[in-house]
N, C-alpha and C. Protein backbone atom coordinates (compact mmCIF):
# COMPACT_ATOMS: atom_id res chain seq x y z
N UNK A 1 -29.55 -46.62 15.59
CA UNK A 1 -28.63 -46.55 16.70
C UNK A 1 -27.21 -46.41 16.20
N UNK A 2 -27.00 -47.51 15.10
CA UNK A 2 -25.65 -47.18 14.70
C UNK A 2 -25.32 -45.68 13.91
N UNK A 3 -26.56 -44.94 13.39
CA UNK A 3 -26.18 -43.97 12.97
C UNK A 3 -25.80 -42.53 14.20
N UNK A 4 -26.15 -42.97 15.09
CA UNK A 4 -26.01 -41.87 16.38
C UNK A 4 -25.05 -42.40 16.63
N UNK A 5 -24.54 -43.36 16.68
CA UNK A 5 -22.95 -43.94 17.25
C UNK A 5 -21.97 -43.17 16.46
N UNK A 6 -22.35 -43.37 15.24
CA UNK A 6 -21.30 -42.51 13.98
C UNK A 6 -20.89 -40.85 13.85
N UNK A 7 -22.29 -40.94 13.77
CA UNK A 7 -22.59 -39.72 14.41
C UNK A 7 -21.59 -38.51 15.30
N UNK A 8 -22.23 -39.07 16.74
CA UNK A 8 -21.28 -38.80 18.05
C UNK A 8 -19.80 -38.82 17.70
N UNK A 9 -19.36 -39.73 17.11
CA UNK A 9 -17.78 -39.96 16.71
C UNK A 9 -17.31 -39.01 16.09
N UNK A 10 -18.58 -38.37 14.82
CA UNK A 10 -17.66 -37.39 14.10
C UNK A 10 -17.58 -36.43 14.21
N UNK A 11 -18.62 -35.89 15.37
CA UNK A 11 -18.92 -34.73 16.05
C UNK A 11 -17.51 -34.44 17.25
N UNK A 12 -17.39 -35.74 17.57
CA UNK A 12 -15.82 -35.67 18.80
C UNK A 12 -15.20 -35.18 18.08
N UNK A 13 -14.75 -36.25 16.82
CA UNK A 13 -13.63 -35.53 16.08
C UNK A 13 -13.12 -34.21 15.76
N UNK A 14 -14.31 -33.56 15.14
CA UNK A 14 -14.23 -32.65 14.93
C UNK A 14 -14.16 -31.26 15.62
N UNK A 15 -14.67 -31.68 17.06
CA UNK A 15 -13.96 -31.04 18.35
C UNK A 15 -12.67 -30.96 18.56
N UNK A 16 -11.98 -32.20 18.49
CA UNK A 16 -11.13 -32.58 18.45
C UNK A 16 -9.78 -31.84 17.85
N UNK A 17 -10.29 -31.84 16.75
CA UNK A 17 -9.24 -31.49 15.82
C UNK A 17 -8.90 -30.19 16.18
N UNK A 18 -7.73 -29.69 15.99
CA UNK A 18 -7.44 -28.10 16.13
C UNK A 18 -7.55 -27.00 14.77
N UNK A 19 -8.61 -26.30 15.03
CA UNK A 19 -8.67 -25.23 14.12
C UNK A 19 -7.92 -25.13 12.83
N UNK A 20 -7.65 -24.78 11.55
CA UNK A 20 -6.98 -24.80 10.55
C UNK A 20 -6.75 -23.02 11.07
N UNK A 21 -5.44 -22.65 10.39
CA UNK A 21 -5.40 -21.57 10.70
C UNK A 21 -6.10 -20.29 9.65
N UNK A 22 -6.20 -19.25 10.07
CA UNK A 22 -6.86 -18.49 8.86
C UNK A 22 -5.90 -17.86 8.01
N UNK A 23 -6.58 -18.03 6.53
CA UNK A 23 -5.61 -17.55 5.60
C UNK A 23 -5.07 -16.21 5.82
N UNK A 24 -3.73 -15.72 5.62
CA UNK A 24 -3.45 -14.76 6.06
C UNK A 24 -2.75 -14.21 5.05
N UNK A 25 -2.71 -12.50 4.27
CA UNK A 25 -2.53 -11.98 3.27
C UNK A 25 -1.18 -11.44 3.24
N UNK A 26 -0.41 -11.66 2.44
CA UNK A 26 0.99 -11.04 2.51
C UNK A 26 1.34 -9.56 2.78
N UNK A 27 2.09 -9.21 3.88
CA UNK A 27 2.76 -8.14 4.37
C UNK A 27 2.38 -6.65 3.21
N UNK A 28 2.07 -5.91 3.03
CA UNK A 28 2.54 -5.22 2.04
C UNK A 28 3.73 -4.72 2.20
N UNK A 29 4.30 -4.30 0.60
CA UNK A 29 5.64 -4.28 -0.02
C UNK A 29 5.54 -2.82 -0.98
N UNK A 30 6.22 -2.19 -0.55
CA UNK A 30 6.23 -0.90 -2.17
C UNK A 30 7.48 -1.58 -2.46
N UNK A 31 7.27 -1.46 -3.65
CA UNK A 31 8.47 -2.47 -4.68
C UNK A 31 9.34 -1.12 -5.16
N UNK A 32 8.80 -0.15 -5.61
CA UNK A 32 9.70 0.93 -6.16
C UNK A 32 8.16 2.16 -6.31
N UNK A 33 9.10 3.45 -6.79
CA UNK A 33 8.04 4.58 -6.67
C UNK A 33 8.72 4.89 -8.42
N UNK A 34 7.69 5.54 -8.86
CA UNK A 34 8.15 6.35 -10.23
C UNK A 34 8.82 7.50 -10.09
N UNK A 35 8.99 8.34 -9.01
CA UNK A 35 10.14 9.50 -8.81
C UNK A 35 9.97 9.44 -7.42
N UNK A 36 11.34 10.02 -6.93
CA UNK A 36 12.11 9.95 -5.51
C UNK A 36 12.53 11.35 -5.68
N UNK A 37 12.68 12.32 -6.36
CA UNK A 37 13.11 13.35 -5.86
C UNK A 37 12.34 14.52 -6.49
N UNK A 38 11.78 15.77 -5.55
CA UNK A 38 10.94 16.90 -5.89
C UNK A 38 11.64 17.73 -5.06
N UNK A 39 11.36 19.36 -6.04
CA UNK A 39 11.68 20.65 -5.36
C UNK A 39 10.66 21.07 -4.68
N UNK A 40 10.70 21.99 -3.71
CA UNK A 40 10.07 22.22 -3.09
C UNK A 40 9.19 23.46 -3.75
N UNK A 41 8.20 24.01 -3.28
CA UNK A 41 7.49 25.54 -3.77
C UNK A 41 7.08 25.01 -5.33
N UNK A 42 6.69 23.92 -5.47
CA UNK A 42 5.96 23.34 -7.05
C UNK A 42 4.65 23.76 -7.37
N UNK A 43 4.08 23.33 -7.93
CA UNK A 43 2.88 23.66 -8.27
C UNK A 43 2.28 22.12 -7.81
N UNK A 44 1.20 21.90 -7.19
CA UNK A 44 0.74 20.74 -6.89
C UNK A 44 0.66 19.46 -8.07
N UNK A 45 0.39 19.74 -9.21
CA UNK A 45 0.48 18.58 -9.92
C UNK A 45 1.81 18.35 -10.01
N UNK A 46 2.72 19.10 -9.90
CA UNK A 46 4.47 18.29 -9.65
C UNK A 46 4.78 17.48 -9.15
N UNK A 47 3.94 17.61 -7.75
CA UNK A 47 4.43 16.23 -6.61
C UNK A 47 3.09 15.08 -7.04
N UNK A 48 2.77 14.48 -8.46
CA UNK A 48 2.57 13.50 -8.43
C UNK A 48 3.19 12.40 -8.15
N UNK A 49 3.05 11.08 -7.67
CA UNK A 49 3.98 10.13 -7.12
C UNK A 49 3.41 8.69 -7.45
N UNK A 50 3.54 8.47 -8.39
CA UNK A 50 3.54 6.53 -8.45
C UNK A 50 4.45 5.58 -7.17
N UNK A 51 3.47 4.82 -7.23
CA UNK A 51 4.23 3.63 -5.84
C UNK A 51 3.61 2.32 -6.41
N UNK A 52 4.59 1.51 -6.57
CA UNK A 52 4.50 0.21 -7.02
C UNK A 52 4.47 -0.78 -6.21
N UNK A 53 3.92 -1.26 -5.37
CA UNK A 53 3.39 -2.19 -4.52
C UNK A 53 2.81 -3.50 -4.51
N UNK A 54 3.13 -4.42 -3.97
CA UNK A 54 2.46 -5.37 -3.35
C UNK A 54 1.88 -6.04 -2.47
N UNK A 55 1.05 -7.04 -2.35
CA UNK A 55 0.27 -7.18 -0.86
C UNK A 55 -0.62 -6.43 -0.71
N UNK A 56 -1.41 -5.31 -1.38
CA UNK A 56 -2.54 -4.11 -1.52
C UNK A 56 -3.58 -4.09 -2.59
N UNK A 57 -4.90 -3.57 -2.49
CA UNK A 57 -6.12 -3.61 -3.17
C UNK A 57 -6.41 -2.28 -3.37
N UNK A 58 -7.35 -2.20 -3.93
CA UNK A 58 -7.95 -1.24 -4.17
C UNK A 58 -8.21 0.05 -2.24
N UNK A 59 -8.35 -0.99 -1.86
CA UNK A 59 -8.71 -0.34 -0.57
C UNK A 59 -7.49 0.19 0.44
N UNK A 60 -5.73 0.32 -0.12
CA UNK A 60 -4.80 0.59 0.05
C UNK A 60 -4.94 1.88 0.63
N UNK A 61 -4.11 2.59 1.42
CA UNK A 61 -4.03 4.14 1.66
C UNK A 61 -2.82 4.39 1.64
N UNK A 62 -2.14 5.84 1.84
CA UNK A 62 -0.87 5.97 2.10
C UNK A 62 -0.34 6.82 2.61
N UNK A 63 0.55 6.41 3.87
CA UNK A 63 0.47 6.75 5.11
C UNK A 63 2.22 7.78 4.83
N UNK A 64 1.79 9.16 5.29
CA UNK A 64 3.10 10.03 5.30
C UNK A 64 3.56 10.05 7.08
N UNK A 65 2.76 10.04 7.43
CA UNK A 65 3.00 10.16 9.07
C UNK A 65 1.57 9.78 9.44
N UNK A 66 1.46 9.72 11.33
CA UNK A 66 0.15 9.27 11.53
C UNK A 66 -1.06 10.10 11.57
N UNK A 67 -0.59 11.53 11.55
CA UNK A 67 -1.68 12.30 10.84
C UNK A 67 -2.18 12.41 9.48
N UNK A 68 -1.26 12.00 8.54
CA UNK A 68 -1.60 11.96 7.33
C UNK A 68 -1.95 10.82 6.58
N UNK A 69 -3.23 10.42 6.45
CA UNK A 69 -2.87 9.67 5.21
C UNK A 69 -3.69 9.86 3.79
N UNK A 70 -3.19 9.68 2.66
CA UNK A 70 -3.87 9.67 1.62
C UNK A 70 -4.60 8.48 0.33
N UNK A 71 -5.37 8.77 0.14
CA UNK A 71 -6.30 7.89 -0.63
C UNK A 71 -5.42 7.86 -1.97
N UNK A 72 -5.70 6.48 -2.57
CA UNK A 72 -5.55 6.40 -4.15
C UNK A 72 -6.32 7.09 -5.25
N UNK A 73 -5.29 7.93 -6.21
CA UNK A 73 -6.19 8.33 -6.92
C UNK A 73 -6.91 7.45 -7.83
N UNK A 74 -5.81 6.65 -8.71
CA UNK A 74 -6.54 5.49 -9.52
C UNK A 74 -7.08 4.55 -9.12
N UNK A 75 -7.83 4.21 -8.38
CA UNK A 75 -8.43 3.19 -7.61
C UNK A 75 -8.94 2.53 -8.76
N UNK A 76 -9.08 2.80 -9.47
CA UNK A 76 -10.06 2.37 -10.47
C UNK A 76 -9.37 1.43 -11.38
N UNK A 77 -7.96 1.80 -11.81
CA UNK A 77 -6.71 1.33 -12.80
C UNK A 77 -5.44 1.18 -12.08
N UNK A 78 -5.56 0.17 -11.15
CA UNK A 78 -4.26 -0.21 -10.15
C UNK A 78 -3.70 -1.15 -10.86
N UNK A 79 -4.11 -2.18 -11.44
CA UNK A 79 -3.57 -3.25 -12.24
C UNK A 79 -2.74 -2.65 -13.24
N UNK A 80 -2.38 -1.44 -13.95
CA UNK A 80 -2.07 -0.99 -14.60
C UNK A 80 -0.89 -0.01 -14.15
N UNK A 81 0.40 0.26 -15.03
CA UNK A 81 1.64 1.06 -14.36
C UNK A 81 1.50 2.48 -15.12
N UNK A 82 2.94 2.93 -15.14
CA UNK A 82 3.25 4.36 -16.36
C UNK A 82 2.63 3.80 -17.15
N UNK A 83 2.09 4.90 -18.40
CA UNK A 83 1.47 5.00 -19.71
C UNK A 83 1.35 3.74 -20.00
N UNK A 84 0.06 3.36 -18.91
CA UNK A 84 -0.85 2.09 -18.56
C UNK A 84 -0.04 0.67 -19.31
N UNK A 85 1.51 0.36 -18.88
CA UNK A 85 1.77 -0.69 -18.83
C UNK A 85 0.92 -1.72 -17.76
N UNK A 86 0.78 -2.80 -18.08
CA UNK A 86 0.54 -4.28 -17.42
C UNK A 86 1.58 -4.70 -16.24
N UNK A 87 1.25 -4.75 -15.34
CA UNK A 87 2.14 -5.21 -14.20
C UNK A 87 2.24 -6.89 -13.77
N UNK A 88 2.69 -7.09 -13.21
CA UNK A 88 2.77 -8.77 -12.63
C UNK A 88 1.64 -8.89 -11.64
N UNK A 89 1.39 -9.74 -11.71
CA UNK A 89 -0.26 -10.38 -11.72
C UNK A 89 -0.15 -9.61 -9.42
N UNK A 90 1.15 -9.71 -9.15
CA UNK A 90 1.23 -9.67 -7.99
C UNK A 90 1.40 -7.91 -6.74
N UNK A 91 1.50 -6.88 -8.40
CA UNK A 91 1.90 -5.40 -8.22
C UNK A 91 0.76 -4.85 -8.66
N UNK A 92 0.65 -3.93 -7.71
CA UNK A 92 -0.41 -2.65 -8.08
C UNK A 92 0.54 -1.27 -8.25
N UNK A 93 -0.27 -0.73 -8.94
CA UNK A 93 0.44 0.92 -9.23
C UNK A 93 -0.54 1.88 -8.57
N UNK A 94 -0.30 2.04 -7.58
CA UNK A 94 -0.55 3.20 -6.70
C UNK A 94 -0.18 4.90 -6.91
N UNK A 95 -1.17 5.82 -7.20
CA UNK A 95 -0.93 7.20 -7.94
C UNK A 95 -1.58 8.27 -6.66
N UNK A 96 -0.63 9.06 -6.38
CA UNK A 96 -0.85 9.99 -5.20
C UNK A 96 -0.55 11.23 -5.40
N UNK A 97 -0.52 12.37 -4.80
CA UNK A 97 -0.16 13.54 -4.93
C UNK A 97 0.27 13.79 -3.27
N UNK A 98 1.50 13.99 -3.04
CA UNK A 98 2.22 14.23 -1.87
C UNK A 98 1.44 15.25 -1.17
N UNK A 99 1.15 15.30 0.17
CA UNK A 99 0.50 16.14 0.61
C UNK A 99 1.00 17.45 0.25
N UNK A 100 -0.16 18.41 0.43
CA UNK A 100 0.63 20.04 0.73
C UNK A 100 1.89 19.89 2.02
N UNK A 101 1.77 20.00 2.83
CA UNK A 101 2.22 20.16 4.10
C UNK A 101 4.05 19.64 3.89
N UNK A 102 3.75 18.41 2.89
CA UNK A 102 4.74 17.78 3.20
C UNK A 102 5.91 18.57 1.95
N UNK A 103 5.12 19.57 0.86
CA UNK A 103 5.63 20.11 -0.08
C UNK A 103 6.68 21.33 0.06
N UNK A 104 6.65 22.12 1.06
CA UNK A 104 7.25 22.76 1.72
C UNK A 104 8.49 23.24 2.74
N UNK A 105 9.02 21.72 2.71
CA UNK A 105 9.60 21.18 3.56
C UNK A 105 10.46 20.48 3.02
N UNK A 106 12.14 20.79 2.97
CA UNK A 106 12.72 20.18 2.10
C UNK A 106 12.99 18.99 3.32
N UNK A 107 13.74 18.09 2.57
CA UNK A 107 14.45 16.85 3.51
C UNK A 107 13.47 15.88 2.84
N UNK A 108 14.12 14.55 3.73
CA UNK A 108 13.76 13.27 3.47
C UNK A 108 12.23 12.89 4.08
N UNK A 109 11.49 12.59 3.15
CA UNK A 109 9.80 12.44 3.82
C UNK A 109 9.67 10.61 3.80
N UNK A 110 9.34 9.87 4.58
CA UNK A 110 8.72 8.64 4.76
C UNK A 110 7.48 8.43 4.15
N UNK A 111 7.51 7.42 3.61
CA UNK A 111 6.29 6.58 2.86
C UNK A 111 6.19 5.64 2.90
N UNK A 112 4.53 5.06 3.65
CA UNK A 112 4.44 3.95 3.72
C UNK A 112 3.01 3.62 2.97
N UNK A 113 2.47 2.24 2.83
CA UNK A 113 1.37 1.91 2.34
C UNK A 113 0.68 0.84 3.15
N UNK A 114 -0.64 0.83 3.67
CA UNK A 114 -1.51 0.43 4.82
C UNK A 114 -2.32 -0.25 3.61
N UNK A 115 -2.54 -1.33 4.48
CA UNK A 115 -3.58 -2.41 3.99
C UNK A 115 -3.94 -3.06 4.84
N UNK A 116 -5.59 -3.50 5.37
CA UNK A 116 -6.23 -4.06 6.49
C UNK A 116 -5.27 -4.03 7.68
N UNK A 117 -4.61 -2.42 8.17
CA UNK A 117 -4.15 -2.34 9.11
C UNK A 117 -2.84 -2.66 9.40
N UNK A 118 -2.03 -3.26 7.78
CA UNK A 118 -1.03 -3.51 7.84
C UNK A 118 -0.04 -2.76 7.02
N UNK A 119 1.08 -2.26 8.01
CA UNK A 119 2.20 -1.26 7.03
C UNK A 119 3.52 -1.81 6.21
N UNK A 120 3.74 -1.42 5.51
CA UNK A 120 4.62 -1.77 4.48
C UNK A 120 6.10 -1.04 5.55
N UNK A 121 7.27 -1.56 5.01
CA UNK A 121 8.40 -1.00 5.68
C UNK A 121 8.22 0.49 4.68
N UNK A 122 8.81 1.16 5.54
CA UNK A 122 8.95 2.77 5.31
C UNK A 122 9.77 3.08 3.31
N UNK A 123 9.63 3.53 3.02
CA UNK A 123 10.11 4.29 1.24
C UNK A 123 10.47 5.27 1.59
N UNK A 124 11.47 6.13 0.67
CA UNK A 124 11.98 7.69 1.58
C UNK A 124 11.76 8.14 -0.14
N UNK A 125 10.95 9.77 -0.04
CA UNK A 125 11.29 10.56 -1.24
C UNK A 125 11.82 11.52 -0.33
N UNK A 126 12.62 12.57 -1.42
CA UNK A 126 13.83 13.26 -0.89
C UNK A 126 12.84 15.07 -1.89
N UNK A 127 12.70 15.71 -0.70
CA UNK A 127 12.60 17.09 -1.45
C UNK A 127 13.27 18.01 -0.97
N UNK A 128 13.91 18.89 -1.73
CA UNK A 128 14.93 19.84 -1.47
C UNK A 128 14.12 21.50 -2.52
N UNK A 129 15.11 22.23 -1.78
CA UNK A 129 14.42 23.80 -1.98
C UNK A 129 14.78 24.00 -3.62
N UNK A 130 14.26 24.53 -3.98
CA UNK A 130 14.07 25.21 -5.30
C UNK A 130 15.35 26.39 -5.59
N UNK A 131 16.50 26.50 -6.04
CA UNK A 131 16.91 27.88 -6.06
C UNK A 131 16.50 28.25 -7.48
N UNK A 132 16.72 29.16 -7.00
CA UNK A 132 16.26 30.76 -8.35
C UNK A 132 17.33 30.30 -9.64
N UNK A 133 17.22 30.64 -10.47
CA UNK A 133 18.43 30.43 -11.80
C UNK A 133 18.48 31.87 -12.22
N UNK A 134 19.32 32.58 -12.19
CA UNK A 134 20.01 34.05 -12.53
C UNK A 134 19.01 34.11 -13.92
């Protein structure tokens, strides 16, 4: 009997009590990019683009607008920066190739990075037209 008394009590309690809240993962952050400025009319491996980030996994994307977004290429070696330096236990190195669409088009392009639905504040790379050299 006394164990159903005890029982009952800790079963209230624990009604009782209000929920703990659920752990919740930090905001993502692009900390810095490895280049900010491209000509336009390149050859596609030109507009490669490092993004140094935090708050993101492997499962990161990266968002140019809401039609676009693109996958990581290194998914595999994020823990790792340029000519595979070691990063802080808290940064990933994120490796992309700027869309076509967006290659064409000089001016200021927005970059962001999505993680479980969550966006990083906006990054700006800057591409401008190519002139000819005499």
């Amino acid at each position: 009997m006394a164990a159903a008394v005890v029982a009952s009590l800790l079963l209230a309690s624990l009604q009782a009590a209000p929920a703990a809240p659920a752990p919740t993962s930090p905001p993502p952050q692009i900390v810095r990019l490895n280049a900010t400025w491209f000509s336009t009319d390149g050859p596609p491996e030109a507009y490669r683009l490092g993004i140094y980030a935090t708050g993101v996994d492997r499962n990161a994307v990266i968002v140019f607008d809401r039609d676009t977004l693109v996958s990581i290429e290194n998914g595999a070696t994020i823990d790792s920066g340029d000519d595979n330096i070691t990063l802080p236990a808290d940064q990933r190195f994120l490796r992309i190739t700027v869309p076509a669409k967006f290659r064409t088009q000089a001016g200021k392009v927005s970059v962001q990075v999505s993680q479980d639905g969550k966006l990083s504040a906006p990054f700006f790379i800057h591409l401008e037209t190519a002139f000819a050299v005499p």
